[in-house]
Protein backbone atom coordinates (compact mmCIF):
# COMPACT_ATOMS: atom_id res chain seq x y z
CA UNK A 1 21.33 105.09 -13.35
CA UNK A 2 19.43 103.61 -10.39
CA UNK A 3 20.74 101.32 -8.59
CA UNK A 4 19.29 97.95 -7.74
CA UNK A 5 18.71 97.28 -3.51
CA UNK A 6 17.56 94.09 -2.11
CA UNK A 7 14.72 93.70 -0.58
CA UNK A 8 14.48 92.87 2.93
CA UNK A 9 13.12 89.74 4.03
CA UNK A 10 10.06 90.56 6.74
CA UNK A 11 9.58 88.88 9.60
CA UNK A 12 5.93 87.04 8.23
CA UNK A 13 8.13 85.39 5.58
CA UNK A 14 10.56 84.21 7.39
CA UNK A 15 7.85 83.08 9.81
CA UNK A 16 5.86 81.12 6.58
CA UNK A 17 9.05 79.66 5.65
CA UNK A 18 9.79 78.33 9.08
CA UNK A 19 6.26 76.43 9.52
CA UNK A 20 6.01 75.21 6.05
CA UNK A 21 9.63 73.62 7.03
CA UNK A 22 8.20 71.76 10.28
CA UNK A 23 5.04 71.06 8.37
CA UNK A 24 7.22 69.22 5.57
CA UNK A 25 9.54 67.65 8.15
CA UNK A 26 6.84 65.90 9.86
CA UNK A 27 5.13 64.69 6.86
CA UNK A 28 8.39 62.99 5.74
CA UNK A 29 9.03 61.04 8.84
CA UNK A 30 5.86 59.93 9.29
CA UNK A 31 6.01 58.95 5.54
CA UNK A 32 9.52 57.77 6.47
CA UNK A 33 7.59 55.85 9.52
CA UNK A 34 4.83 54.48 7.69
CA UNK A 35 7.06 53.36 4.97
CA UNK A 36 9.59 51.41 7.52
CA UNK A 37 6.81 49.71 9.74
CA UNK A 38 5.13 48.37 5.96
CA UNK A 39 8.68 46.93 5.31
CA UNK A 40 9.57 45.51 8.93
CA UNK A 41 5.72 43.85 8.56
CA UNK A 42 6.29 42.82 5.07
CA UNK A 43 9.51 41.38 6.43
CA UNK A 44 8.13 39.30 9.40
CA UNK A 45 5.33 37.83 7.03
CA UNK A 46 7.68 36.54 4.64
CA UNK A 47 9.89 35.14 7.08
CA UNK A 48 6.86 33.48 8.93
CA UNK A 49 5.77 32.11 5.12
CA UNK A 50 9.19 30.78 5.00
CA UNK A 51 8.98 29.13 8.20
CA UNK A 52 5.64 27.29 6.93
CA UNK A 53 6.79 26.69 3.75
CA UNK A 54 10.39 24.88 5.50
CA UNK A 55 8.00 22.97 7.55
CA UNK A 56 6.02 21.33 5.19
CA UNK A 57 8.82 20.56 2.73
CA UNK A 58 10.40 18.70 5.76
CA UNK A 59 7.65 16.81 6.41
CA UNK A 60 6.74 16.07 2.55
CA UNK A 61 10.27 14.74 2.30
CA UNK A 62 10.16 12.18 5.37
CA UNK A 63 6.87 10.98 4.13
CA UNK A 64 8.05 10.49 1.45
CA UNK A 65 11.24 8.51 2.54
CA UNK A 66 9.04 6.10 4.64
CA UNK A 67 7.03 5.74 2.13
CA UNK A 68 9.04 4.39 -0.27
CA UNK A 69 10.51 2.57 2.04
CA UNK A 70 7.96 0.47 2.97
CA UNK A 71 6.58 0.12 -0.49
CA UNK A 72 9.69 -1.44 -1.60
CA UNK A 73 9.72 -3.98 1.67
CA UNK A 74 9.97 -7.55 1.42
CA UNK A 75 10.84 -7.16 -2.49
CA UNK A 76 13.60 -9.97 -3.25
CA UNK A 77 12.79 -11.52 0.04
CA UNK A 78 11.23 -14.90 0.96
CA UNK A 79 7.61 -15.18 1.29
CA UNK A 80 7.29 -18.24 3.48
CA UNK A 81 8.57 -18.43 7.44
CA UNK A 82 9.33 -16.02 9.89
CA UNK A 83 8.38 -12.37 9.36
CA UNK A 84 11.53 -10.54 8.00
CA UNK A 85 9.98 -7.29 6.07
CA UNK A 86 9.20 -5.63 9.51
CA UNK A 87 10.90 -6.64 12.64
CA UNK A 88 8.23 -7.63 14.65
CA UNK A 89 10.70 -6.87 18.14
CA UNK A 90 11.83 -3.36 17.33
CA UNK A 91 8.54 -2.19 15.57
CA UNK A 92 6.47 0.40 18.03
CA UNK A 93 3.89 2.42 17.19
CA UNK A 94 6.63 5.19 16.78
CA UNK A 95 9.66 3.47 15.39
CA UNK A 96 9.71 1.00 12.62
CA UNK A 97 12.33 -1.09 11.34
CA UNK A 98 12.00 -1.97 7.36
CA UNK A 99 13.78 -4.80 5.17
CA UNK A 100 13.93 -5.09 1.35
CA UNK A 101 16.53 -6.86 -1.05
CA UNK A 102 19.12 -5.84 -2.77
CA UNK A 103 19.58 -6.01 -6.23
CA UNK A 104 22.43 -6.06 -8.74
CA UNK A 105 23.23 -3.49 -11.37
CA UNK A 106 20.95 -5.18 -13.58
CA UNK A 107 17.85 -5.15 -11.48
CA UNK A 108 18.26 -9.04 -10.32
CA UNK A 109 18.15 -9.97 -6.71
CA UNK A 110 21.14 -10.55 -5.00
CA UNK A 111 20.42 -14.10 -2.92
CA UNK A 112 22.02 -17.61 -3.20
CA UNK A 113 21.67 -20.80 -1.37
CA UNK A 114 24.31 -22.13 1.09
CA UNK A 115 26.33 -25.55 -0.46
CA UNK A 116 26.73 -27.13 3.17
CA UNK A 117 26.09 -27.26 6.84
CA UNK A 118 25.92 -24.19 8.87
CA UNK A 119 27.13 -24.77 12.22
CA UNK A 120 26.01 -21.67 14.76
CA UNK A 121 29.52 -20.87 15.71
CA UNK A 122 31.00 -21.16 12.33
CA UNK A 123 32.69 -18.22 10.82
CA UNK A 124 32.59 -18.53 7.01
CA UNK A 125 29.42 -19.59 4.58
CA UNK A 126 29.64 -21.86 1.64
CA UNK A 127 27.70 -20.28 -1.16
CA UNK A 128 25.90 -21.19 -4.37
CA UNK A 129 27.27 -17.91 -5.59
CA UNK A 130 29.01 -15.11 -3.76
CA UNK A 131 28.32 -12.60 -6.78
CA UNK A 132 26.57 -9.33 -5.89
CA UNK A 133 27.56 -9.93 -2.37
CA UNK A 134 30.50 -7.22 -0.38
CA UNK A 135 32.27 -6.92 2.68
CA UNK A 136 29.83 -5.03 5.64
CA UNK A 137 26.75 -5.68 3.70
CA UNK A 138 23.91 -7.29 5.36
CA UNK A 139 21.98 -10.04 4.65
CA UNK A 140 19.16 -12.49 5.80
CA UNK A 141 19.64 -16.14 6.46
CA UNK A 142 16.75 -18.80 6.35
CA UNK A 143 16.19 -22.03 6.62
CA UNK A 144 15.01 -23.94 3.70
CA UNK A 145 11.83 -24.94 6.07
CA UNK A 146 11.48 -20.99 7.13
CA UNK A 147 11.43 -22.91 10.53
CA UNK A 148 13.83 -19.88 11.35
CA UNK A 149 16.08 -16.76 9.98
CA UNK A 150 18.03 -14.26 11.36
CA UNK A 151 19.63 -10.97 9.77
CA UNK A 152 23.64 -11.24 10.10
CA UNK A 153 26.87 -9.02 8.66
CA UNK A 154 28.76 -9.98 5.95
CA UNK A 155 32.80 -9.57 6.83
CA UNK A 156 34.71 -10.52 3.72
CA UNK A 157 33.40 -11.93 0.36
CA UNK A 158 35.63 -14.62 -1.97
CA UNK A 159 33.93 -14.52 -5.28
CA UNK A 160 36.72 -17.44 -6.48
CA UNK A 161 36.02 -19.84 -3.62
CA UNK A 162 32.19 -18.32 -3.63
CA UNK A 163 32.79 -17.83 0.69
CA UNK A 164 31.22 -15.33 3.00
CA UNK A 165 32.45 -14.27 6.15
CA UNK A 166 30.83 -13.13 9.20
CA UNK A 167 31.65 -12.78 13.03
CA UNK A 168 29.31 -13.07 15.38
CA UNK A 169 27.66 -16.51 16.71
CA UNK A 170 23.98 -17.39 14.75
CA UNK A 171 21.69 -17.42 17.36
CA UNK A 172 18.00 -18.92 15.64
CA UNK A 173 15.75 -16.60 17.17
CA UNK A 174 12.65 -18.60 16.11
CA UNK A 175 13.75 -22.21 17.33
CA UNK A 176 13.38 -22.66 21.08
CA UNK A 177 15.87 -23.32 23.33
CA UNK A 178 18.65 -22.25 20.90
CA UNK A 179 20.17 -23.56 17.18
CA UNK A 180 19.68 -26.55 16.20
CA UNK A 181 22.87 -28.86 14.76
CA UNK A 182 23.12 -27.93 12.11
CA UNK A 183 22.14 -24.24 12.81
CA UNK A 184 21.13 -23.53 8.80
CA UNK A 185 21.37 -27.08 6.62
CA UNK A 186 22.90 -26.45 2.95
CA UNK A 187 19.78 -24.97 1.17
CA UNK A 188 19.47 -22.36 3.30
CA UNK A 189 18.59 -19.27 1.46
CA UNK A 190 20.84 -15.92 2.15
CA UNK A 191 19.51 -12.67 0.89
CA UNK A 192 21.28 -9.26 0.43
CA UNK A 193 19.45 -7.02 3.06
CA UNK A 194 18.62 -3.18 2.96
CA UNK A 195 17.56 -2.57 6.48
CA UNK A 196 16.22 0.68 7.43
CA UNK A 197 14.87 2.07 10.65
CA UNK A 198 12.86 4.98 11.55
CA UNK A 199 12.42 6.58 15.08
CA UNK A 200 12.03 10.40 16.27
CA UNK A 201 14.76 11.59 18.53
CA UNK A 202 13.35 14.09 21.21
CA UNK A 203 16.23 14.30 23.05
CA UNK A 204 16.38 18.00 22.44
CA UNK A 205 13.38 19.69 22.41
CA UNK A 206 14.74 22.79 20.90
CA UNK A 207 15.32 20.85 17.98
CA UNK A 208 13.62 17.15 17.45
CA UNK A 209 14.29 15.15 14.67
CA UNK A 210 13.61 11.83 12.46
CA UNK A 211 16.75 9.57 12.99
CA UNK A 212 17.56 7.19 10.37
CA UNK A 213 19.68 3.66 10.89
CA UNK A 214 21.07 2.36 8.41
CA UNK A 215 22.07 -1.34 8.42
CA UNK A 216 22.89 -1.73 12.18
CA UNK A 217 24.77 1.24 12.07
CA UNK A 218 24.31 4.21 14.96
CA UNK A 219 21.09 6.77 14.25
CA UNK A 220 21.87 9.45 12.00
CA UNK A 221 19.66 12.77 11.59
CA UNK A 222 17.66 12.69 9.08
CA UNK A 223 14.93 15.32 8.40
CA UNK A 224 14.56 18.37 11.54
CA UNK A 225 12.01 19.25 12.97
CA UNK A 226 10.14 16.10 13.05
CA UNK A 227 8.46 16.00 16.39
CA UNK A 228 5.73 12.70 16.01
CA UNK A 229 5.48 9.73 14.69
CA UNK A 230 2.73 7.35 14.96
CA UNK A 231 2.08 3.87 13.34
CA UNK A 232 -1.25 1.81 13.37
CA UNK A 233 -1.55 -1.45 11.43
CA UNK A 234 -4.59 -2.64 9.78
CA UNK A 235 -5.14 -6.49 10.00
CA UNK A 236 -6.92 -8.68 7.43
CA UNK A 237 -9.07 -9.63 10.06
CA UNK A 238 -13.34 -8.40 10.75
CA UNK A 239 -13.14 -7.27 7.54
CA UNK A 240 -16.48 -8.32 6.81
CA UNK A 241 -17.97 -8.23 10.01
CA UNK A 242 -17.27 -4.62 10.94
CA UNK A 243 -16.92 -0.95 8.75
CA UNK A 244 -12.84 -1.77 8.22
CA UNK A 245 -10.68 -4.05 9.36
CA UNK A 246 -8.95 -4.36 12.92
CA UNK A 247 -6.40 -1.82 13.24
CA UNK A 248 -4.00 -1.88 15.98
CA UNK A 249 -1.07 0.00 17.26
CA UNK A 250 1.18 -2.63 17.33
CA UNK A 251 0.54 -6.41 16.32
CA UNK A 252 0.97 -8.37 19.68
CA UNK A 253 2.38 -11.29 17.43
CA UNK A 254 4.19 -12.63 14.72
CA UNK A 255 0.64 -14.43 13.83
CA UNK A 256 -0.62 -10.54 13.75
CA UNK A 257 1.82 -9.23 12.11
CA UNK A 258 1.58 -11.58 9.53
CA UNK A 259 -2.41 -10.44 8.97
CA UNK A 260 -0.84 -6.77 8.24
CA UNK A 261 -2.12 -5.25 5.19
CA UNK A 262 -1.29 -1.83 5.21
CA UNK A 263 0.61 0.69 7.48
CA UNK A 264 -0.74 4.00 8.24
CA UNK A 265 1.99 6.68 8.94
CA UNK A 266 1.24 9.73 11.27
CA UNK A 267 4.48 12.48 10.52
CA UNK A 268 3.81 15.95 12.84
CA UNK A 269 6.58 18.28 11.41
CA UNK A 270 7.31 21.64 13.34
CA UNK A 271 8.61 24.72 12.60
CA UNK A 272 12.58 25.18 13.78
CA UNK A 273 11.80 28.78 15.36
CA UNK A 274 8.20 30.28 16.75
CA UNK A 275 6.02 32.17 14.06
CA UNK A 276 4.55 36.09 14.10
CA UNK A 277 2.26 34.82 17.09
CA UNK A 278 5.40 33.59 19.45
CA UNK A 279 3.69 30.04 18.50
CA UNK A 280 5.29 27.10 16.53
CA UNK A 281 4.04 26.06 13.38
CA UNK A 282 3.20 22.39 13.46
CA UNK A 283 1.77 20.31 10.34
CA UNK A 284 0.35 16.68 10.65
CA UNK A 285 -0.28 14.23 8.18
CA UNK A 286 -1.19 10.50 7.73
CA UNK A 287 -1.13 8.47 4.49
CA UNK A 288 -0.68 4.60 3.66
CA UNK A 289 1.34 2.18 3.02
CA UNK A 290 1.09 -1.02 1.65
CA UNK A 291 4.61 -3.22 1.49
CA UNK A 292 5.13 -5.24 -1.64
CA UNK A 293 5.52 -8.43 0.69
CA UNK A 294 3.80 -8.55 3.86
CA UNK A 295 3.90 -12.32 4.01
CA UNK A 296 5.72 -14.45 6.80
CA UNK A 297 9.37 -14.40 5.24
């Protein structure tokens, strides 16, 4: 019986063997390669579509905001003396300040009349009705005349005795050389007041951002990455006489910005961290407004 012998391996085999290994080696990494620079590229572009796509929704969503906003302004407000929907003092060309009424649970505004004299110093209004009305809300008194108004805080609210109470001194901003006696005579309207103002805080330029203020109350952040905001005003005035009518930055006047018939907002949103080319990502857009009352009120 013969036996069986294996058959040594020559040295040309193992030679074969060894470059076919190198020759598969290499074509795995730079598979392997290939394959991990796609996915690190494929990585980066998502994240820099992300970064776009964060960006706009920012923006989208403040424009929106101040949109609605000053849609809604002046609605359950008066239409006749001084200008309350806009405040005609802390209104730039990038801040804006923005008043509209409130309104009960059942969609009616909540205003009354005062039932006597209003001295300036006094600390308590007699109301018509106090219904509607609660403690740190903020509302708008006027003269029956509109010869003047001012926005005030309410302090305490007695729905039996129909009182309001408030702290600080009325001071008739409209009437020269101070309140008259009395300051507000009883007839004076008072108006529930949602006050709202926009401005872009730049204090950081790693990180601006829109600031809302609610009500008198400090600046809160409101939508990042907000680094402009612009406002023009367009006047009902050369209408006829020119392609458009006058639009300025901000009206010199309350006579101006009585003439207001729209607002143009200018929002430039940017990106929170540079993009694939070390550069920001910035967005800008501008659309209209036209508030429901844009009458002196």
């Amino acid at each position: 019986m013969r036996s069986m012998r294996s058959t040594p391996t020559s040295n040309a085999e193992l030679g074969s063997s060894l470059v076919e290994l190198l020759v598969g080696t290499t074509v795995m990494l730079f598979v392997l390669g290939t394959t991990g620079r796609f996915f690190v590229t494929a990585r980066n572009f998502i994240s820099d579509q992300i970064l776009h796509v964060e960006t706009q929704q920012g923006l989208r969503a403040a424009m929106d905001s101040m949109v609605r906003d000053l849609r809604l302004a002046g609605a359950c407000l008066p239409t006749s003396g001084d200008f309350v929907t806009l405040d005609p003092v802390a209104s730039t060309n990038n801040q804006i300040v923005v008043r509209t009424g409130q309104v009960r649970p059942d969609e009616t505004c909540i205003q009354t009349v005062l039932t006597s004299d209003l001295a300036a110093g006094a600390s308590q209004l007699s109301v018509q009705s106090a219904s509607g009305f609660m403690t740190g809300m903020r509302v708008y008194i006027r003269q029956s005349n509109g010869a003047t108004g001012e926005v005030i805080n309410i302090t305490s609210v007695d729905t039996a005795a129909n009182v309001l109470g408030k702290t600080a001194n009325l001071t008739c901003p409209d009437v020269v050389g101070g309140c008259p006696t009395p300051a507000y005579p009883a007839g004076s309207g008072v108006y529930a007041v949602d006050e709202r103002q926009y401005a872009v805080d730049a204090s950081n330029p790693a990180l601006p951002v829109l600031t809302l203020a609610a009500n008198g109350a400090a600046p809160v952040p409101f939508a990042f990455g907000i680094e402009g905001l612009q406002l023009q005003y367009e006047l009902a005035r050369n209408c006829d006489s020119q392609p458009g009518c006058d639009v300025v930055q901000v009206p010199a006047t309350e006579g101006e910005f009585a003439l207001v018939n729209q607002i143009y907002i200018t929002l430039t949103a940017r990106s929170r961290t540079p993009g694939l080319n070390s550069q920001y990502y910035r967005v800008t857009r501008t659309v209209s407004a036209k508030p429901r009352n844009l009458l002196p009120g």
